[in-house]
Protein backbone atom coordinates (compact mmCIF):
# COMPACT_ATOMS: atom_id res chain seq x y z
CA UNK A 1 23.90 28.48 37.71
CA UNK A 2 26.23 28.22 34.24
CA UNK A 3 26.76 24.98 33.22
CA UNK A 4 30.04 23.50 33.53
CA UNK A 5 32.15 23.67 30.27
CA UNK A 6 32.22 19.87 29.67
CA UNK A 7 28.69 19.36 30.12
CA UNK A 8 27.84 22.21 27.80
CA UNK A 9 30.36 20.87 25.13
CA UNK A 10 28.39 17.20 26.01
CA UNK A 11 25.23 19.50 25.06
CA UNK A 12 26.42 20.35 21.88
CA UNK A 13 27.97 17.41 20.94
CA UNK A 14 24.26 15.56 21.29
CA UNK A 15 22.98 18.55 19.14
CA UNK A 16 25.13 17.56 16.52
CA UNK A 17 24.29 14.04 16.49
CA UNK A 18 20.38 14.90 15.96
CA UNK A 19 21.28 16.81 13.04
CA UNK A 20 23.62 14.23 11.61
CA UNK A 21 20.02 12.12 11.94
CA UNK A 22 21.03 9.80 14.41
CA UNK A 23 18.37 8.08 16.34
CA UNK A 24 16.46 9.28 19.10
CA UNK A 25 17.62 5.98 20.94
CA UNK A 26 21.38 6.78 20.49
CA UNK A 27 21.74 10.08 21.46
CA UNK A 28 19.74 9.17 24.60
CA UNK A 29 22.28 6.39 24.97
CA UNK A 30 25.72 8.74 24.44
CA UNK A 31 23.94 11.38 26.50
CA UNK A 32 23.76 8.79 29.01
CA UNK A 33 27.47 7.23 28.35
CA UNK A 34 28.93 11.18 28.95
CA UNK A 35 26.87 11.82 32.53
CA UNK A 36 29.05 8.84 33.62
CA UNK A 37 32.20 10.36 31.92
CA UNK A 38 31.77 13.99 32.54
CA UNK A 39 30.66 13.03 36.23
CA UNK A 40 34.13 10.69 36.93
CA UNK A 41 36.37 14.07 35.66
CA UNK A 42 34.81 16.32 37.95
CA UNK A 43 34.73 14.22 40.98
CA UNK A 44 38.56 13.18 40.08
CA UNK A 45 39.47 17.42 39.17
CA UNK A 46 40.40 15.94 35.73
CA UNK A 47 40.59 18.82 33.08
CA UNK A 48 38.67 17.21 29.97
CA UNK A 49 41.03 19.56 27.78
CA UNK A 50 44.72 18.19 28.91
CA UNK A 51 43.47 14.31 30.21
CA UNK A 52 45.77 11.53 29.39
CA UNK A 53 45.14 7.94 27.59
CA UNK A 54 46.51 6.84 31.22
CA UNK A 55 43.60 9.01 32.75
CA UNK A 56 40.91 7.96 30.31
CA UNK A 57 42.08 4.22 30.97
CA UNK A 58 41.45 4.54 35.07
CA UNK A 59 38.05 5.97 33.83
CA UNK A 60 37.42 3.25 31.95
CA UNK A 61 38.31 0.82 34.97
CA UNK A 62 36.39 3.05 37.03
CA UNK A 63 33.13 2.06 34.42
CA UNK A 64 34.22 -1.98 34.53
CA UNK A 65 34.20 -1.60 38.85
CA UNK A 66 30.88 -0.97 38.15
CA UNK A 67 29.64 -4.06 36.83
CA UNK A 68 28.35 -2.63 33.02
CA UNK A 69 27.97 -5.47 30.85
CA UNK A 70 30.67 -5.59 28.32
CA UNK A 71 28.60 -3.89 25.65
CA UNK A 72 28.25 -1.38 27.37
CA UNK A 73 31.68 -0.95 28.89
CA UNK A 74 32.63 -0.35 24.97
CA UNK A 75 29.26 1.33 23.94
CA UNK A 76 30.98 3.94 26.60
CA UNK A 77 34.69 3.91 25.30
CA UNK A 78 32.90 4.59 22.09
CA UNK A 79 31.10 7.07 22.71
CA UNK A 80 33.61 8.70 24.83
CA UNK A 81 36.20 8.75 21.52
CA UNK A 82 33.44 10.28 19.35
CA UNK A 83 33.04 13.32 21.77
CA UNK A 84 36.97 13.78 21.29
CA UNK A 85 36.50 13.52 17.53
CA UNK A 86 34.15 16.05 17.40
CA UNK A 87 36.30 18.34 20.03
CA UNK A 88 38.91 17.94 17.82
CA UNK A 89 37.17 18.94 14.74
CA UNK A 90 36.07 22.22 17.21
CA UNK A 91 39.45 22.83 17.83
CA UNK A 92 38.97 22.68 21.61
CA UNK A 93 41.68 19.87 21.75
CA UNK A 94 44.53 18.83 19.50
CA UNK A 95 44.81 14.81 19.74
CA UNK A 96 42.09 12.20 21.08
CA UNK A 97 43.47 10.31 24.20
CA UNK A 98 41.00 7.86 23.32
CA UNK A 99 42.54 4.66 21.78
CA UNK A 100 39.71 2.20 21.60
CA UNK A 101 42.03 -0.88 20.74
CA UNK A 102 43.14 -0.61 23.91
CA UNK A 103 40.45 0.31 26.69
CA UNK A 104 37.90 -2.18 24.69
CA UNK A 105 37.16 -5.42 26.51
CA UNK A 106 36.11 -8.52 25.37
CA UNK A 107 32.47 -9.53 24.35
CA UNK A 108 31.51 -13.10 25.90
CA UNK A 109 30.56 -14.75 22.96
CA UNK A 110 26.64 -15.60 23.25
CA UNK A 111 23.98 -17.50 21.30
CA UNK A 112 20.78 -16.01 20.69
CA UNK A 113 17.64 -17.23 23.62
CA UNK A 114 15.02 -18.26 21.48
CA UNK A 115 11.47 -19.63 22.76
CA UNK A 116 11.53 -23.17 22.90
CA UNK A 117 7.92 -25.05 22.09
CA UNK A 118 7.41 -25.45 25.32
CA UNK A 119 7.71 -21.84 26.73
CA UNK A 120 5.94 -20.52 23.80
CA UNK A 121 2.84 -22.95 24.77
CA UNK A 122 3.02 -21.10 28.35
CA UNK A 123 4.24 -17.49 26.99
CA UNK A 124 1.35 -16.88 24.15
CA UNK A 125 -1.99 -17.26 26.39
CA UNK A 126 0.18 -14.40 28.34
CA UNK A 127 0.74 -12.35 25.21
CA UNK A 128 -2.96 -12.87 23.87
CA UNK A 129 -3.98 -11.37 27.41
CA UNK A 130 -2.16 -8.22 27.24
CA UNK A 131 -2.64 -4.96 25.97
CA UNK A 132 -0.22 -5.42 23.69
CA UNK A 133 -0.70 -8.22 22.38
CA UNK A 134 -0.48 -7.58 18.05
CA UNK A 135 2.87 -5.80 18.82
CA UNK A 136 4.26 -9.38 20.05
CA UNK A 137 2.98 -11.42 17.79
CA UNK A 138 3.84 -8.94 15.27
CA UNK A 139 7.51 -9.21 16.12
CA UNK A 140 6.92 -13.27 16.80
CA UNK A 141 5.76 -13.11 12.49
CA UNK A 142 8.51 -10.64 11.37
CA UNK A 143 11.30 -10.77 13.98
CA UNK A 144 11.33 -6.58 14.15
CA UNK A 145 12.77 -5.13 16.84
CA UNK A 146 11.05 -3.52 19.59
CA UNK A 147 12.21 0.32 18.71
CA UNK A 148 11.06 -0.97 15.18
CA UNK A 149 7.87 -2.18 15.67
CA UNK A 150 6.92 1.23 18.02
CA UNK A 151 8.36 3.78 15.25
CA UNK A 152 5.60 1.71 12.75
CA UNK A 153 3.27 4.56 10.91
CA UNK A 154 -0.22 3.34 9.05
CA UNK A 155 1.65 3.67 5.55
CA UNK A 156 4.28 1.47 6.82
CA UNK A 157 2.14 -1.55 6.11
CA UNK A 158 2.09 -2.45 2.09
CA UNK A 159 0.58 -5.10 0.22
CA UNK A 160 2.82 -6.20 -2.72
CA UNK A 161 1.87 -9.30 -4.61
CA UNK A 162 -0.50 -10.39 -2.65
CA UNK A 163 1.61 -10.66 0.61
CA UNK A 164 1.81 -8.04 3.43
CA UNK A 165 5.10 -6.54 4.20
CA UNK A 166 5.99 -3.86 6.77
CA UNK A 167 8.23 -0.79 5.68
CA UNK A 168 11.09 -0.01 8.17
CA UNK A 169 12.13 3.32 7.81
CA UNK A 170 15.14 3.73 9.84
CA UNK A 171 16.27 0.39 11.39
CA UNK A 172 19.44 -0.15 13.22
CA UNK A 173 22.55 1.53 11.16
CA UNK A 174 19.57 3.91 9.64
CA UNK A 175 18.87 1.01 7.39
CA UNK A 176 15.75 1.14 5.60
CA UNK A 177 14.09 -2.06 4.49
CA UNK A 178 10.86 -4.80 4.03
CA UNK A 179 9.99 -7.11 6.44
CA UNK A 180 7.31 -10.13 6.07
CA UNK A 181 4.92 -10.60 7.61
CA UNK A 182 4.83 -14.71 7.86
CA UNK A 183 1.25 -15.21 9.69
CA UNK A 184 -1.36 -14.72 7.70
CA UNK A 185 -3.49 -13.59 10.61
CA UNK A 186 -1.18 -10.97 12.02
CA UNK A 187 -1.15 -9.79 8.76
CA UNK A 188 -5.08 -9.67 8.56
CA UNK A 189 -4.89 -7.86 12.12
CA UNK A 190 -2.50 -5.99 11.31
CA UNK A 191 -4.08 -4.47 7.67
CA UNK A 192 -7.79 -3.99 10.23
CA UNK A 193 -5.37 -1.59 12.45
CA UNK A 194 -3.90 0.25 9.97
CA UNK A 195 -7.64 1.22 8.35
CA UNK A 196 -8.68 1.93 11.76
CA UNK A 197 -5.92 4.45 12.56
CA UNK A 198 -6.60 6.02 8.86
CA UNK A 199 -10.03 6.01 9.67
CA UNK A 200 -9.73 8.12 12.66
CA UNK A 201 -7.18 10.79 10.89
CA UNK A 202 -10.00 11.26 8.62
CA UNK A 203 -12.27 11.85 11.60
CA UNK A 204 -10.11 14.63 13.03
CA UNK A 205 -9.07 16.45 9.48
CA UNK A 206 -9.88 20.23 9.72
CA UNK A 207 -8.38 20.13 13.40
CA UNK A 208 -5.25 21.76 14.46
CA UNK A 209 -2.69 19.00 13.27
CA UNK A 210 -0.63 17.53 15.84
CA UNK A 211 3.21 18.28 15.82
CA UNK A 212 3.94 14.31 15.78
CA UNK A 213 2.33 11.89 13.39
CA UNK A 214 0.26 8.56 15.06
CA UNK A 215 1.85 5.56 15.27
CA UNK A 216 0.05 2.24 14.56
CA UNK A 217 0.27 1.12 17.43
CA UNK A 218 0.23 4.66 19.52
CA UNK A 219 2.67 2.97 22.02
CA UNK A 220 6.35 3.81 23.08
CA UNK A 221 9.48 1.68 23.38
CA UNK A 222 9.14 1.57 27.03
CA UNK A 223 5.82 0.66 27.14
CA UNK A 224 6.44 -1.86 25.76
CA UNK A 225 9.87 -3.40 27.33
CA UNK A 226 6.93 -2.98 30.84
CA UNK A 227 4.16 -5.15 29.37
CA UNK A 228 7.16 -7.45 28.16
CA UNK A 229 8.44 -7.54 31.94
CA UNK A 230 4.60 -8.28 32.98
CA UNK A 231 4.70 -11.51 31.02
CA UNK A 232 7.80 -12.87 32.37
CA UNK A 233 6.89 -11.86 35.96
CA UNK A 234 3.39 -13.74 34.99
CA UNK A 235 4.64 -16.72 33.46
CA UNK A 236 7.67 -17.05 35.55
CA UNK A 237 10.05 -17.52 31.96
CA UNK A 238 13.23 -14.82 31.26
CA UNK A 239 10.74 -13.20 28.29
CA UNK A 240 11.61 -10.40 26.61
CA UNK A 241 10.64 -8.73 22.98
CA UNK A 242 13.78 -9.67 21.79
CA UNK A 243 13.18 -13.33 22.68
CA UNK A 244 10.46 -13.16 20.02
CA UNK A 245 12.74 -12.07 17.73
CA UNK A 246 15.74 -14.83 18.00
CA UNK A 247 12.75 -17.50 18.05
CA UNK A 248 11.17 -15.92 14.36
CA UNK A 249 14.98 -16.07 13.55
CA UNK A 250 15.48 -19.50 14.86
CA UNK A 251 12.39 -21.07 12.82
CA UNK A 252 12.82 -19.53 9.44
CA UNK A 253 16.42 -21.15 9.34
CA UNK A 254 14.95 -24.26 10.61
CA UNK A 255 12.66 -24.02 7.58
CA UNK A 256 15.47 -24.30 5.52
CA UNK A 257 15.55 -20.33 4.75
CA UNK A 258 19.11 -19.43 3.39
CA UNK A 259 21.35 -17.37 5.52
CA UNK A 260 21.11 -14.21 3.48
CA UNK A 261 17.31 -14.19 3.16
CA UNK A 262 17.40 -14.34 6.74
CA UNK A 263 19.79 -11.71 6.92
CA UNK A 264 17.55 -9.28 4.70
CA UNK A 265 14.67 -10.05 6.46
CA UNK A 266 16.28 -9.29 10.35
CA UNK A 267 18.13 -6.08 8.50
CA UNK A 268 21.68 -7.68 10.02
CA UNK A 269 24.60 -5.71 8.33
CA UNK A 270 26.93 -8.84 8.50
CA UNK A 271 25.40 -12.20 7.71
CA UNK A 272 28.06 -13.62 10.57
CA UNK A 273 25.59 -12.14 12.87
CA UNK A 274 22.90 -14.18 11.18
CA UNK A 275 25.25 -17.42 11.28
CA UNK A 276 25.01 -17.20 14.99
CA UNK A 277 21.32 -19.01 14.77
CA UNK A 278 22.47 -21.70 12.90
CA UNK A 279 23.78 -23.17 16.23
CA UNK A 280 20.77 -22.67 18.16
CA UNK A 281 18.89 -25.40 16.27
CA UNK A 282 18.46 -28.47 18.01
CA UNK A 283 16.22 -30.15 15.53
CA UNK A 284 18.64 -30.12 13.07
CA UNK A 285 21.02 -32.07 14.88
CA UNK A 286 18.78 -34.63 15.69
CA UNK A 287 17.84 -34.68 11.77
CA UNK A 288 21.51 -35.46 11.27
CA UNK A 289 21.53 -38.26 14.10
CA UNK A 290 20.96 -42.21 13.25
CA UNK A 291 17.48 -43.21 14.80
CA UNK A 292 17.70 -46.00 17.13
CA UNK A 293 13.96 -47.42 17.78
């Protein structure tokens, strides 16, 4: 059965965005954004090539009546003005009905869920129990991001003046940068893995190479949001990978870091996004307070 024109355009849109070198994780996510949109025009007999900013608005309230999160309500409306971009620069439309001002909604503004003492005292016995256990207190010492620390290769890790840093290659915006590592056991741990991985390469040299280099840690994205899910249903606390990361966040500002070394060191493109931790430390207020008794 031939594909139906929009979904073959959808196609070749997401071909276009692998060779522009956008992430694996995107394009999964626009393919994903497009199903919904391609999906509302044909059960609505909406022609793609002649739909309205009054049409694209109902499909937009079609996606809120579904109860997306904000994010990705817009992540959607994005996505859904970038395919017109590119059909435009095809020349299969002339305008792009999609005017993102207007079919945005607003973000609730949020502060960042760190780990407070006392679920960290119940949440690492969990994480030095599982399988993955370096990855998560890797991302507790460096605050990397779970698609971050999975993409990790052997040569990532680097020793520079006597410290161990880990190379990002291609963080979020295709930012590369250094991350430190601030335990100085993870970073023994994580220097053992890294030989270990080298050491079997060099075990298997003279065999037919494999058409994907090893990771460190040999373990996907979302194997590792399902061990994350395994601690909170164990411990009974909301964890997730990112937790880890707003609590390393949370305690090098508490440290008295400045802003913009924190910023560097998360790979944040706007240091307000940084600022936001700033308000999630309590023991700074109480710093501030007079003491009583």
């Amino acid at each position: 059965m031939d594909k139906h024109p929009l979904d073959q355009l959808t196609d070749e849109f997401i071909k276009d965005l692998k060779l522009q070198g956008r992430s694996p994780s995107t394009t999964c996510s626009y393919t994903s954004y497009l199903h919904h949109f391609s999906g509302w025009c044909k059960e609505n007999n909406i022609d793609f090539k002649s739909i309205t900013p009054r049409e694209v608005k109902a499909f937009r309230n079609w996606v809120i009546n579904h109860e997306f999160s904000e994010s990705t309500i817009n992540m959607i409306v994005y996505a859904t003005k970038a395919f017109y971009d590119y059909l435009m620069e095809e020349g299969i439309v002339t305008g792009n009905p999609v005017i993102t001002k207007r079919l945005t909604v607003r973000m609730k503004v949020t502060t960042p869920r760190f780990l407070t003492d006392d679920e960290l005292r119940i949440i690492l016995p969990a994480i030095n129990k599982s399988l993955c256990r370096l990855e998560f207190l890797t991302m507790l010492a460096t605050g990397l991001r779970i698609g971050e620390i999975a993409d990790l290769l052997p040569q990532d890790i680097a020793v520079m003046n006597n410290s161990v840093l880990l190379r990002i290659r291609k963080g979020k915006g295709r930012r590369g940068r250094y991350a430190p590592v601030t335990d100085e056991s993870v970073a023994q741990e994580l220097l053992g893995r890294r030989d270990n991985v080298r050491e079997q390469l060099t075990l298997f040299e003279g065999q037919p190479a494999k058409k994907k280099q090893p990771t460190l840690f040999g373990r996907s994205k979302s194997t590792l949001m399902r061990y994350a899910k395994y601690i909170a249903d164990e411990t009974g606390i909301a964890f997730t990978s990112h937790r880890l990361r707003h609590t390393f966040a949370t305690h090098l500002l508490a440290s008295g870091e400045p802003l913009d070394v924190v910023q560097e060191t998360l790979g944040h493109l706007n240091i307000a996004t940084t600022r936001r931790y700033a308000v999630t430390l309590p023991q700074s207020f109480f710093r501030l307070a007079a003491k009583i008794g």
